[in-house]
C-alpha atoms as a PDB file:
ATOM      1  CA  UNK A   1      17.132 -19.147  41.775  1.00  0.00           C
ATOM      2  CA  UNK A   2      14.161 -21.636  41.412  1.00  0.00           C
ATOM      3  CA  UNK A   3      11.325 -21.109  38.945  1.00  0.00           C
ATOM      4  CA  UNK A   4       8.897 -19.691  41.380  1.00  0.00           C
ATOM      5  CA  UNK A   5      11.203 -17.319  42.703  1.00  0.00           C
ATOM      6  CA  UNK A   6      11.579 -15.959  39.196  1.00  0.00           C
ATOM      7  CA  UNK A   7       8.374 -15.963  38.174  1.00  0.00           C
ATOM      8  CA  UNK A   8       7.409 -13.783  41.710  1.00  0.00           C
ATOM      9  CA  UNK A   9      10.229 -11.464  40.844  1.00  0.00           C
ATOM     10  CA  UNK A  10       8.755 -10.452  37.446  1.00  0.00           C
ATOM     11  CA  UNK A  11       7.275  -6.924  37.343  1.00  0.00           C
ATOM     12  CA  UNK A  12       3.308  -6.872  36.950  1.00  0.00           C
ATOM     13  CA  UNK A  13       2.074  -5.922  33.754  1.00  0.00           C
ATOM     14  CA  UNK A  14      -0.698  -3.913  33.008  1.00  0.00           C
ATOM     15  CA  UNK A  15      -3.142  -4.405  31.235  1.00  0.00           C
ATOM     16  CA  UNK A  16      -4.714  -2.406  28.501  1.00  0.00           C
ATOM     17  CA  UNK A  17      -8.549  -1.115  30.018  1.00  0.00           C
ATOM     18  CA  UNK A  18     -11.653  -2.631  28.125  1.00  0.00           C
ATOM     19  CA  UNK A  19     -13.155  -0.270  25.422  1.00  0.00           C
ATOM     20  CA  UNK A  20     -15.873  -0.645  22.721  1.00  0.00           C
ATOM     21  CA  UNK A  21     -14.239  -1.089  19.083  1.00  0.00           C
ATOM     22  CA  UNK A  22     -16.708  -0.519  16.477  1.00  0.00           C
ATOM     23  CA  UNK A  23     -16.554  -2.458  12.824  1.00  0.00           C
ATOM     24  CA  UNK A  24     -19.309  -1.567  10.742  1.00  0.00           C
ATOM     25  CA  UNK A  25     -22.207  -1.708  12.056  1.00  0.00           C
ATOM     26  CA  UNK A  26     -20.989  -3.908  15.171  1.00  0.00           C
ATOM     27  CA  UNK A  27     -20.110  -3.314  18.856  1.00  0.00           C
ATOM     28  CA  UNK A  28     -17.708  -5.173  20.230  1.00  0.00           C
ATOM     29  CA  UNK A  29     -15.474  -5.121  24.171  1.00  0.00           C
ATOM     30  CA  UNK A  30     -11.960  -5.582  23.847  1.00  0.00           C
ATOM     31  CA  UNK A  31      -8.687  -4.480  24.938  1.00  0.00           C
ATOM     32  CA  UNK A  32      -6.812  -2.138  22.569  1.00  0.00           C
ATOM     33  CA  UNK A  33      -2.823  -2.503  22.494  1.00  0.00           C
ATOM     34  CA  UNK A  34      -0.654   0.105  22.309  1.00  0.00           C
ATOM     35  CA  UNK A  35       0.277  -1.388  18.834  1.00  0.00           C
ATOM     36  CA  UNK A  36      -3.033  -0.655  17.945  1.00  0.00           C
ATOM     37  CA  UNK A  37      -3.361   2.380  18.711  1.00  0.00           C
ATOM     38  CA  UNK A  38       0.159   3.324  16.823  1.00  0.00           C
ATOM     39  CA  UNK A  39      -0.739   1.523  13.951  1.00  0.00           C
ATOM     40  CA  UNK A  40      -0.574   3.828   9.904  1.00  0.00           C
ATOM     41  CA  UNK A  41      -4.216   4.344   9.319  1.00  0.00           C
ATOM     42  CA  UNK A  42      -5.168   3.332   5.572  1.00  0.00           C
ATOM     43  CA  UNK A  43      -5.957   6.045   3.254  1.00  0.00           C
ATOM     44  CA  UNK A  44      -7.406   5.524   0.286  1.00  0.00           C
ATOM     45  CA  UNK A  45      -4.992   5.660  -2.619  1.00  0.00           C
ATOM     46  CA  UNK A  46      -5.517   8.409  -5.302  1.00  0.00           C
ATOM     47  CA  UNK A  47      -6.443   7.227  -8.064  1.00  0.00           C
ATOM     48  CA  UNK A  48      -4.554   9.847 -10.217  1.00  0.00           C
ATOM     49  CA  UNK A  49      -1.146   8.563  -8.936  1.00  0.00           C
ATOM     50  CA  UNK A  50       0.032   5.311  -9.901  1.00  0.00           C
ATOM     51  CA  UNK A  51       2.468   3.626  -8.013  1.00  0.00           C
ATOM     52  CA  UNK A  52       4.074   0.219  -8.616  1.00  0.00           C
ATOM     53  CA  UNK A  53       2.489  -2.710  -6.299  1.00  0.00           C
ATOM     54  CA  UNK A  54       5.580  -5.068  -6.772  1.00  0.00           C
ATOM     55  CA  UNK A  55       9.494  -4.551  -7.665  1.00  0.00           C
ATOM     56  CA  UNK A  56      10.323  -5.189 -11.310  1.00  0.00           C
ATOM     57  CA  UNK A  57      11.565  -3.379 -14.527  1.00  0.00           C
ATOM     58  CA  UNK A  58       9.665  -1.254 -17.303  1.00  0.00           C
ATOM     59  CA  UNK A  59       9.548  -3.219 -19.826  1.00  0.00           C
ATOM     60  CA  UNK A  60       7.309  -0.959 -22.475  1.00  0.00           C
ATOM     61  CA  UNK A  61       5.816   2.437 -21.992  1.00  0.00           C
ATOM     62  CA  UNK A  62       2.487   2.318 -24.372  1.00  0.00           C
ATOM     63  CA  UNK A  63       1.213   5.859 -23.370  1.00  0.00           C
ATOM     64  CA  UNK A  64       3.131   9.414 -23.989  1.00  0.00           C
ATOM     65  CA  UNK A  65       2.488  12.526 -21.579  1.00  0.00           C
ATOM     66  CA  UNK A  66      -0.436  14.394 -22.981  1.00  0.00           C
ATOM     67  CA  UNK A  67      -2.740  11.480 -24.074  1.00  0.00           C
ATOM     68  CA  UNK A  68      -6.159  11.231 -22.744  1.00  0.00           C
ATOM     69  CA  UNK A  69      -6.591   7.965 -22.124  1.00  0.00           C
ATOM     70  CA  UNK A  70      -9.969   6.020 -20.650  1.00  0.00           C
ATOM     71  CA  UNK A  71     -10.024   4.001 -17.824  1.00  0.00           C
ATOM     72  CA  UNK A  72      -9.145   0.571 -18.206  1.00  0.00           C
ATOM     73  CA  UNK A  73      -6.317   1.900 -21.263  1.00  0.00           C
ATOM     74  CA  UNK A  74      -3.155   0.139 -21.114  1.00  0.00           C
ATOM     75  CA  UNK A  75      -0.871   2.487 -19.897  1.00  0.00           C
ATOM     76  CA  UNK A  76       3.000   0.256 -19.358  1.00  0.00           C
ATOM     77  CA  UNK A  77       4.095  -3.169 -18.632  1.00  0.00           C
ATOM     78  CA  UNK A  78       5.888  -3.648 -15.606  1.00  0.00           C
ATOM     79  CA  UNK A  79       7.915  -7.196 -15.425  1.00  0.00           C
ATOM     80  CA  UNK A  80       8.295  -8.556 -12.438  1.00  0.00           C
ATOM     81  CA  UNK A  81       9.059 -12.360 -11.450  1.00  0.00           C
ATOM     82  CA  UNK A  82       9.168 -13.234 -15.191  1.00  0.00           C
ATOM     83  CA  UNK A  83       5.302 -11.968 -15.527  1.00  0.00           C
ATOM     84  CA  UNK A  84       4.620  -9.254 -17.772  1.00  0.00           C
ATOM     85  CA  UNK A  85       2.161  -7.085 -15.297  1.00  0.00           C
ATOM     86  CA  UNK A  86       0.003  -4.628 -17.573  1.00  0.00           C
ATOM     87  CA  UNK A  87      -0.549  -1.254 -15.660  1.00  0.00           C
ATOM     88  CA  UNK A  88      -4.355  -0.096 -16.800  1.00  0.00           C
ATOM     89  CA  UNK A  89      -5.057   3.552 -15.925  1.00  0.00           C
ATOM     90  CA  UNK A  90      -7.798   3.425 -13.168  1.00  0.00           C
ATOM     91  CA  UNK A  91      -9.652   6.475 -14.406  1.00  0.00           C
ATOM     92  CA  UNK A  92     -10.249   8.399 -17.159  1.00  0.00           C
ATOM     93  CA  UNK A  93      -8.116  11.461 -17.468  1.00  0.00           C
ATOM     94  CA  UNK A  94      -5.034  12.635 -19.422  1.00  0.00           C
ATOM     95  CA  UNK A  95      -1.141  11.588 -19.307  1.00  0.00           C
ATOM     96  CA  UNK A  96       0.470  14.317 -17.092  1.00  0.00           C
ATOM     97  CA  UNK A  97       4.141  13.346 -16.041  1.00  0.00           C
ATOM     98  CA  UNK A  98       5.675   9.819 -16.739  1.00  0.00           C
ATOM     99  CA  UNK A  99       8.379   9.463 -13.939  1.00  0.00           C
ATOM    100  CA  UNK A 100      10.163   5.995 -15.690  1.00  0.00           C
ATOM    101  CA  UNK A 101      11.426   5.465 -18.242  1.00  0.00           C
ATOM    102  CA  UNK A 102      11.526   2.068 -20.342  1.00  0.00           C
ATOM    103  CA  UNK A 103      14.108  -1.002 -19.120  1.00  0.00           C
ATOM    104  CA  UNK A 104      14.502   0.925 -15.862  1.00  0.00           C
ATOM    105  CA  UNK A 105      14.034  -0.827 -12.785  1.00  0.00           C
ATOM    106  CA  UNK A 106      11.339   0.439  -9.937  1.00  0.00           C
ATOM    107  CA  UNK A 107      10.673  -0.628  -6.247  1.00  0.00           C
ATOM    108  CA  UNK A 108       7.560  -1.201  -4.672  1.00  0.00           C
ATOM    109  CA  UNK A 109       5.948   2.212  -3.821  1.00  0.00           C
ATOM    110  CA  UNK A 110       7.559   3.765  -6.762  1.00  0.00           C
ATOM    111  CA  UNK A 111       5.530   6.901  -8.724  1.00  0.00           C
ATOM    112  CA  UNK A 112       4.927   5.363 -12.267  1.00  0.00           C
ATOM    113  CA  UNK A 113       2.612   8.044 -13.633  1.00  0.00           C
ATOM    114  CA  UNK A 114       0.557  11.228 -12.845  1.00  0.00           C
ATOM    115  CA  UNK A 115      -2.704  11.742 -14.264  1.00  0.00           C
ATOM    116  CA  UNK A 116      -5.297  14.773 -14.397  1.00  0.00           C
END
């Protein structure tokens, strides 16, 4: 079978209808893929939660459940990649649950510390 005949063989594809997408304060015509329209919308994270952004071990645990700590306070040191990564509380509020514990080793994703 020659090139042509393949390429007259092949099953039309459809394509996706032209819609208005709007980013900010801009209009703008474009096709929206399925892939798009699948995609996990982002959520903003809560603040009160804090989650490890990379892999690595606890390497020191410099707050206790309880304290009320201000934002910006020191709360662990996560190592990751040889850097010592210091984890700052992002608001104001008090220790509730620590869910690590110190040398132990955490994924990305993983549920360092609750706050109220």
């Amino acid at each position: 079978m020659s090139n042509k005949e393949k390429s007259s063989t092949k099953s039309p594809t459809s394509e996706p209808r032209m819609e208005l997408l709007e980013i900010g304060s801009a209009l703008y015509t474009t096709r929206l893929t399925t892939k798009f329209r699948n995609r996990v919308l982002w959520q903003k994270p809560n603040e009160r939660r804090i989650e490890a952004v990379i892999p690595g071990i606890i390497q020191r645990i410099m707050a206790k459940e309880g304290d009320e700590v201000a934002a910006g306070t020191p709360l662990l040191i996560l190592e990751a990649m040889k850097m010592r990564n210091e984890v700052l509380a992002p608001v104001a509020g008090v220790v509730r649950k620590i869910h690590v514990t110190e040398g132990e080793m955490v994924s990305k994703s993983h549920l360092l510390i609750e706050m109220d």
